[in-house]
N, C-alpha and C. Protein backbone atom coordinates (compact mmCIF):
# COMPACT_ATOMS: atom_id res chain seq x y z
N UNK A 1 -12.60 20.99 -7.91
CA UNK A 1 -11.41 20.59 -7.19
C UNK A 1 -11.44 19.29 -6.45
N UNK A 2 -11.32 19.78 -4.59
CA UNK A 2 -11.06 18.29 -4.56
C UNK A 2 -11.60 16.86 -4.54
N UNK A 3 -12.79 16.12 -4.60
CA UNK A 3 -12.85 15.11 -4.53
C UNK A 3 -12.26 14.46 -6.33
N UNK A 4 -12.77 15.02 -6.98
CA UNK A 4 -12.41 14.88 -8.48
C UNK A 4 -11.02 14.54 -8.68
N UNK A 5 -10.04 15.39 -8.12
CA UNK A 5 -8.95 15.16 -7.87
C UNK A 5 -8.15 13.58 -7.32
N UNK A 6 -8.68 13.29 -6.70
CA UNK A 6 -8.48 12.07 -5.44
C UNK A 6 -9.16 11.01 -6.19
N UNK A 7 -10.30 11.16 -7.24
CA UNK A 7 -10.60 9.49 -7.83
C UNK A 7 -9.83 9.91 -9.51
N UNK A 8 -8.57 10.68 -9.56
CA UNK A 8 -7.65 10.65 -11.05
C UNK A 8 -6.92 9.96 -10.66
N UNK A 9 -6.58 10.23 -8.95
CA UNK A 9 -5.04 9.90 -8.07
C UNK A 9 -5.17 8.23 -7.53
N UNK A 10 -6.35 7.90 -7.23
CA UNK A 10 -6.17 6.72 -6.72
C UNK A 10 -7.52 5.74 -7.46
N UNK A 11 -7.09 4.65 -6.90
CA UNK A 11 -7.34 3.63 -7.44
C UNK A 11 -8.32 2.89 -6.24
N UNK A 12 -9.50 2.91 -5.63
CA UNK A 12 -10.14 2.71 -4.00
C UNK A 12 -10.26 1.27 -4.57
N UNK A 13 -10.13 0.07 -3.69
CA UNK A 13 -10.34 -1.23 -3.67
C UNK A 13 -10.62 -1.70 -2.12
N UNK A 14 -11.50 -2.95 -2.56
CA UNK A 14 -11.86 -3.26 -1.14
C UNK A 14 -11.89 -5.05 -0.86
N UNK A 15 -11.37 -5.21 -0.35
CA UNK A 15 -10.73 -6.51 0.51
C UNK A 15 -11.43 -7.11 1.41
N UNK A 16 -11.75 -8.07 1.67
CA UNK A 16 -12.72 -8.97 2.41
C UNK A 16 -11.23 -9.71 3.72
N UNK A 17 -11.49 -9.86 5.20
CA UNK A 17 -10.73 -10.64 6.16
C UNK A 17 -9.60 -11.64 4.82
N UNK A 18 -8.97 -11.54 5.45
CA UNK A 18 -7.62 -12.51 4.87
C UNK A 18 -7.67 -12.42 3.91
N UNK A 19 -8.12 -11.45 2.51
CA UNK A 19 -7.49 -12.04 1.03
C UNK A 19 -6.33 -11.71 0.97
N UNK A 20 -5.87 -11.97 0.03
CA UNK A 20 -4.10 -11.64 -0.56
C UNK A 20 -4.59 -10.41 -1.44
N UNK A 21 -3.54 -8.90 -1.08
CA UNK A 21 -3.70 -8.21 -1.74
C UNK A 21 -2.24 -8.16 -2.87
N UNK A 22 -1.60 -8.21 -2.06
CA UNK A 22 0.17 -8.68 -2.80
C UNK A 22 0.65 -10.25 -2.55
N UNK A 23 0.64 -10.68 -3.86
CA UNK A 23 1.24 -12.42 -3.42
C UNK A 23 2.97 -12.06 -3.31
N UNK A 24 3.42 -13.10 -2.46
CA UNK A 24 4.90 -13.55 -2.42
C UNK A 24 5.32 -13.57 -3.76
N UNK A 25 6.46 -12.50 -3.69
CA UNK A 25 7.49 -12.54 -5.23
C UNK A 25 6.55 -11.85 -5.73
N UNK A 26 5.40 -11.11 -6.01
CA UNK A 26 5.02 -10.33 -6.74
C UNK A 26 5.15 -8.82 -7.01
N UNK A 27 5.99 -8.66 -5.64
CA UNK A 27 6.57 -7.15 -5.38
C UNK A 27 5.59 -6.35 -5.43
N UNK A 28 5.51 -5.18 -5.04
CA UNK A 28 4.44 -3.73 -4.57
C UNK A 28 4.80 -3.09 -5.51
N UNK A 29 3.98 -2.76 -6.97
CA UNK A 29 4.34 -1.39 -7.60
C UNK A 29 3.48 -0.99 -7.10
N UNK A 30 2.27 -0.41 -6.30
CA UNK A 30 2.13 0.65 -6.42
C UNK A 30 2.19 0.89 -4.87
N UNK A 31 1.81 2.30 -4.50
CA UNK A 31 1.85 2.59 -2.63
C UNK A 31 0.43 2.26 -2.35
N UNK A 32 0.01 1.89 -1.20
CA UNK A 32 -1.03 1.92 -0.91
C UNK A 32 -1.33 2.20 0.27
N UNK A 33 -2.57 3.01 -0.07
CA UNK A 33 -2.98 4.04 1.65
C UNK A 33 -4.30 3.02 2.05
N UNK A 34 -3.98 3.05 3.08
CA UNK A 34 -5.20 2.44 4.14
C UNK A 34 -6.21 3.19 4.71
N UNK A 35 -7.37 3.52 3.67
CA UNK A 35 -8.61 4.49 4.27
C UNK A 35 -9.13 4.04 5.57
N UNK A 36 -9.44 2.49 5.53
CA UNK A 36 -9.95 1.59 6.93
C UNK A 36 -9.46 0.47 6.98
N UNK A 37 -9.37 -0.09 7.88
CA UNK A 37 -9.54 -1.50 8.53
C UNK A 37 -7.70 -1.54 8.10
N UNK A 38 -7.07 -3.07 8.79
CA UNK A 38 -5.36 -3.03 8.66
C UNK A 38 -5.18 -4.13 7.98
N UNK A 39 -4.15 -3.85 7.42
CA UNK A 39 -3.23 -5.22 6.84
C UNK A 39 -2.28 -5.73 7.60
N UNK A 40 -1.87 -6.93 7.14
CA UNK A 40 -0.83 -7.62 7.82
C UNK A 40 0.33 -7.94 6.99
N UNK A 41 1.44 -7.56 7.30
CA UNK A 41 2.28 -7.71 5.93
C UNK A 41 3.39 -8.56 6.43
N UNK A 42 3.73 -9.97 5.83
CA UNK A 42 4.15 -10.93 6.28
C UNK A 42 5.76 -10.48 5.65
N UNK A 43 6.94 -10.48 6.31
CA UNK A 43 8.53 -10.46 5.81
C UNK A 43 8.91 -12.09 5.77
N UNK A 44 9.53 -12.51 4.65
CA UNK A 44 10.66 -14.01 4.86
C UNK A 44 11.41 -13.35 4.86
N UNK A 45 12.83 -13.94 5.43
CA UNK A 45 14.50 -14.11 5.23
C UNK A 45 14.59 -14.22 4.30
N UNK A 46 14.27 -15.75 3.39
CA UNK A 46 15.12 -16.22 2.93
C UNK A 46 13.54 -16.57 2.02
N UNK A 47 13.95 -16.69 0.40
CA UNK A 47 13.42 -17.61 -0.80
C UNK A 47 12.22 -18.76 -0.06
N UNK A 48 13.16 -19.94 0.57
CA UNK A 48 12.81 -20.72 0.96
C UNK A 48 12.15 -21.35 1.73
N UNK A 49 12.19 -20.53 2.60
CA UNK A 49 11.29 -20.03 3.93
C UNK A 49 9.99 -20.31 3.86
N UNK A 50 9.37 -21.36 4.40
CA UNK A 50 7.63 -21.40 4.27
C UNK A 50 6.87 -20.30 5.36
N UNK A 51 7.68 -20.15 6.51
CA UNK A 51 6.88 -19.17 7.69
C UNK A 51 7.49 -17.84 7.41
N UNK A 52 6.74 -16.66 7.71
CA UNK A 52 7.35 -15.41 7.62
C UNK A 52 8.64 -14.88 8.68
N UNK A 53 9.55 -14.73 8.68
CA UNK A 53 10.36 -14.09 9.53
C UNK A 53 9.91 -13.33 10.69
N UNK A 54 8.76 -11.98 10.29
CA UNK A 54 8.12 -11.56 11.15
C UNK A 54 7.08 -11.06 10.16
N UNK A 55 5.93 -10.87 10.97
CA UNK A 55 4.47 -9.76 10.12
C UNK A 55 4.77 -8.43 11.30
N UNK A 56 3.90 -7.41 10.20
CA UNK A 56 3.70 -6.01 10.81
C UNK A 56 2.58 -5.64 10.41
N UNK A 57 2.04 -5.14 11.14
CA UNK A 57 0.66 -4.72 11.07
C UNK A 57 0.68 -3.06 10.64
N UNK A 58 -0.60 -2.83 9.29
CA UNK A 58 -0.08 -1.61 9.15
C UNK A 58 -1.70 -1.37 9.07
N UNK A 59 -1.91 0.06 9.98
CA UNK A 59 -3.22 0.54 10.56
C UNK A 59 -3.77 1.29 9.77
N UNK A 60 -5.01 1.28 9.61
CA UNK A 60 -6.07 2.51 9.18
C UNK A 60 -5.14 3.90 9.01
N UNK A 61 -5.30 4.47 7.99
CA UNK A 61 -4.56 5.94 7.70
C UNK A 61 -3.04 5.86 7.30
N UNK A 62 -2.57 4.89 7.38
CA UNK A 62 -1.15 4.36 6.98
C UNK A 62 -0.93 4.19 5.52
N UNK A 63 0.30 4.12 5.38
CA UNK A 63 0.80 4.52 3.91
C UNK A 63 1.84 3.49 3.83
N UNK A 64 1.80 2.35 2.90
CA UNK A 64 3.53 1.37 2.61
C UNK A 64 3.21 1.74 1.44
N UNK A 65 4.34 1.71 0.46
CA UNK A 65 5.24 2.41 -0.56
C UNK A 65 5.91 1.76 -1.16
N UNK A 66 6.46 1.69 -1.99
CA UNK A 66 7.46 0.74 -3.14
C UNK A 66 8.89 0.93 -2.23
N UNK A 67 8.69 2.17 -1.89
CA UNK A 67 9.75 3.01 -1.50
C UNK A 67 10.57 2.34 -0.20
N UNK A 68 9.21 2.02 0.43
CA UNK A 68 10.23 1.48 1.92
C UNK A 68 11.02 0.85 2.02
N UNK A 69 12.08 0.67 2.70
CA UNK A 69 13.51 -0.20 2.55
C UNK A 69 13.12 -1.33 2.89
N UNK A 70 12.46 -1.16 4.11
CA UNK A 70 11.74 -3.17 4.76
C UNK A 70 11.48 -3.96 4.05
N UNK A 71 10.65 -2.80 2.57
CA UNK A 71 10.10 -4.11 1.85
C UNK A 71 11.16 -4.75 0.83
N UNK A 72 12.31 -4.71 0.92
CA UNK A 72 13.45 -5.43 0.10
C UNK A 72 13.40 -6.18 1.18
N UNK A 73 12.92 -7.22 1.16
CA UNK A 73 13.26 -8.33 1.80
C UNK A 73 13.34 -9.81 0.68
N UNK A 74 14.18 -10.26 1.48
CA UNK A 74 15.45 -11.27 0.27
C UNK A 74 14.25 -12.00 0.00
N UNK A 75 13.36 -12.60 1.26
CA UNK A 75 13.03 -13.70 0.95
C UNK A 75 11.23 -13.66 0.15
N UNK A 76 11.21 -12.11 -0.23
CA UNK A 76 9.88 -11.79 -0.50
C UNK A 76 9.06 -11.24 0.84
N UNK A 77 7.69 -10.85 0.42
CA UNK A 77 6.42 -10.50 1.56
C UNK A 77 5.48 -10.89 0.52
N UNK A 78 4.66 -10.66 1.70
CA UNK A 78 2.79 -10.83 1.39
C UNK A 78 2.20 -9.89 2.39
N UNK A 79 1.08 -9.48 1.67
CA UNK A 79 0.58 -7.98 2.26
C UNK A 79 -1.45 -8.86 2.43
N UNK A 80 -1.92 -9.22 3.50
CA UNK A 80 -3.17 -9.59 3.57
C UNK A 80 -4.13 -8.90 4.03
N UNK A 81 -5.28 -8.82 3.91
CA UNK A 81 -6.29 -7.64 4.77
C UNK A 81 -5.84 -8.53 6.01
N UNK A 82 -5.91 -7.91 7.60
CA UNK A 82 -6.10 -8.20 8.37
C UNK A 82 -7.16 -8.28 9.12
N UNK A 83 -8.30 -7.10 8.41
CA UNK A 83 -9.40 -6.85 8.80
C UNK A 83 -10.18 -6.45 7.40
N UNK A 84 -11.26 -6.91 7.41
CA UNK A 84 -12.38 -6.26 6.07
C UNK A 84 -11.95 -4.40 5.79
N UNK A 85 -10.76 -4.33 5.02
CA UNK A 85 -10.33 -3.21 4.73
C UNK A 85 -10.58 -2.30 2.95
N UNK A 86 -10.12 -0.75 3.65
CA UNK A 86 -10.40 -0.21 1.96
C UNK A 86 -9.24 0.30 1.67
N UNK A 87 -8.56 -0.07 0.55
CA UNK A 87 -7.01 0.33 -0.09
C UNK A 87 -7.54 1.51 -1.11
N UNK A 88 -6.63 2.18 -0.99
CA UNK A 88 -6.39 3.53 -2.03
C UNK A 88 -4.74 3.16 -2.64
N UNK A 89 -4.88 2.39 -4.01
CA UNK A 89 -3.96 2.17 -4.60
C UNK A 89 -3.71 3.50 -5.38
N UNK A 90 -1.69 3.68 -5.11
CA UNK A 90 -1.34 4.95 -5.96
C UNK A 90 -0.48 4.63 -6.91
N UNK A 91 -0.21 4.99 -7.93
CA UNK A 91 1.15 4.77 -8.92
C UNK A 91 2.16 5.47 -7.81
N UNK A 92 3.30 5.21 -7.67
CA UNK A 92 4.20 5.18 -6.74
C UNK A 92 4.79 6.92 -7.39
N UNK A 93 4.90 7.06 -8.72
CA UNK A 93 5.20 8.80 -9.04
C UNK A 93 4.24 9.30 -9.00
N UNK A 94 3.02 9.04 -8.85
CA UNK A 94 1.97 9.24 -8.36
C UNK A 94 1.99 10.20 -7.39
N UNK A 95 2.02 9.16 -6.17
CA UNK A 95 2.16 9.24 -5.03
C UNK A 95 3.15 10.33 -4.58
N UNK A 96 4.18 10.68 -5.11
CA UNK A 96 5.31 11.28 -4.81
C UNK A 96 4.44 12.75 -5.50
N UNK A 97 3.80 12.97 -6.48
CA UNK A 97 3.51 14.20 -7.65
C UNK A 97 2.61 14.40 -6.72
N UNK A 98 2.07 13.92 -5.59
CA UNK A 98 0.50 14.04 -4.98
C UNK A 98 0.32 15.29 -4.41
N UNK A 99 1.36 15.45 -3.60
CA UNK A 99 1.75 17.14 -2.98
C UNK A 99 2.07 18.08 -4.07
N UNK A 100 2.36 18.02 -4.90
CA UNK A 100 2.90 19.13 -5.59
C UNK A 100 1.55 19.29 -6.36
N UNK A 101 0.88 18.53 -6.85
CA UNK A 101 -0.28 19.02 -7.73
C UNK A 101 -1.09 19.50 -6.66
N UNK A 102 -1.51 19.12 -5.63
CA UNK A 102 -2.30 19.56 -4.27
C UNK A 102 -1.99 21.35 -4.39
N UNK A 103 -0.46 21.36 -4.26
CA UNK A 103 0.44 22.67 -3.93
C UNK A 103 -0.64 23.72 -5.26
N UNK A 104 -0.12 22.95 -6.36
CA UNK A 104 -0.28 24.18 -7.53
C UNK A 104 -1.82 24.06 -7.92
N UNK A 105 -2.65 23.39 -7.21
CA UNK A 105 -4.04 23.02 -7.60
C UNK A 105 -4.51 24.48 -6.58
N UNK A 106 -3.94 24.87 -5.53
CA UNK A 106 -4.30 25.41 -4.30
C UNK A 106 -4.18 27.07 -5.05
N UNK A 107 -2.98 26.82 -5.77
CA UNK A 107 -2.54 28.02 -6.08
C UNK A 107 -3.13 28.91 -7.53
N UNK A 108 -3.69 27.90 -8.25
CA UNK A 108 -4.90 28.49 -9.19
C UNK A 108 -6.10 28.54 -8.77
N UNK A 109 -6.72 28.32 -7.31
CA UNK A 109 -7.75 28.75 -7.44
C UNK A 109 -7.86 29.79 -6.10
């Protein structure tokens, strides 16, 4: 059961201070969970925009998603380690199927 489970479901990657994990205009397919350390995820307004509108910092144990509305932002994002961090990349139906196989994994044994 579970650890076996958890390396079908995700994808573990690891990031060194400031790399780019998502470039500008490259959009987020997949969700990604934050086992350690945080990212910084930069919003533009606008296309054109060289500075970010605002960054948000997203912490250890945290979850951003294809899904989130924030990340439609017009002018693009960029998602950077903020700290020497470890990503658990998910396929986004993935991510969503994650509970339910958990559910019926629980329930055959």
């Amino acid at each position: 059961g579970g650890p076996a489970l958890l390396q079908q479901q995700f994808k573990v990657e690891q990031y060194a201070q400031n790399d780019v994990i998502v470039k500008r205009f490259e959009g987020l397919t997949k969700a990604l969970f934050v086992l350690s350390g945080t990212l910084r995820v930069s919003y533009y307004a606008k296309r054109e925009d060289e500075m970010p509108h605002f960054c948000a910092i997203v912490s250890q144990e945290s979850f951003i998603g294809k899904a989130d509305p924030t990340i439609c932002s017009a002018g693009g994002l960029m998602i950077q380690a903020q700290t020497p961090c470890y990503l658990a990349a998910v396929d986004v139906e993935q991510g969503q199927e994650m509970n339910k196989i958990k559910a019926e994994q629980q329930e055959q044994h």
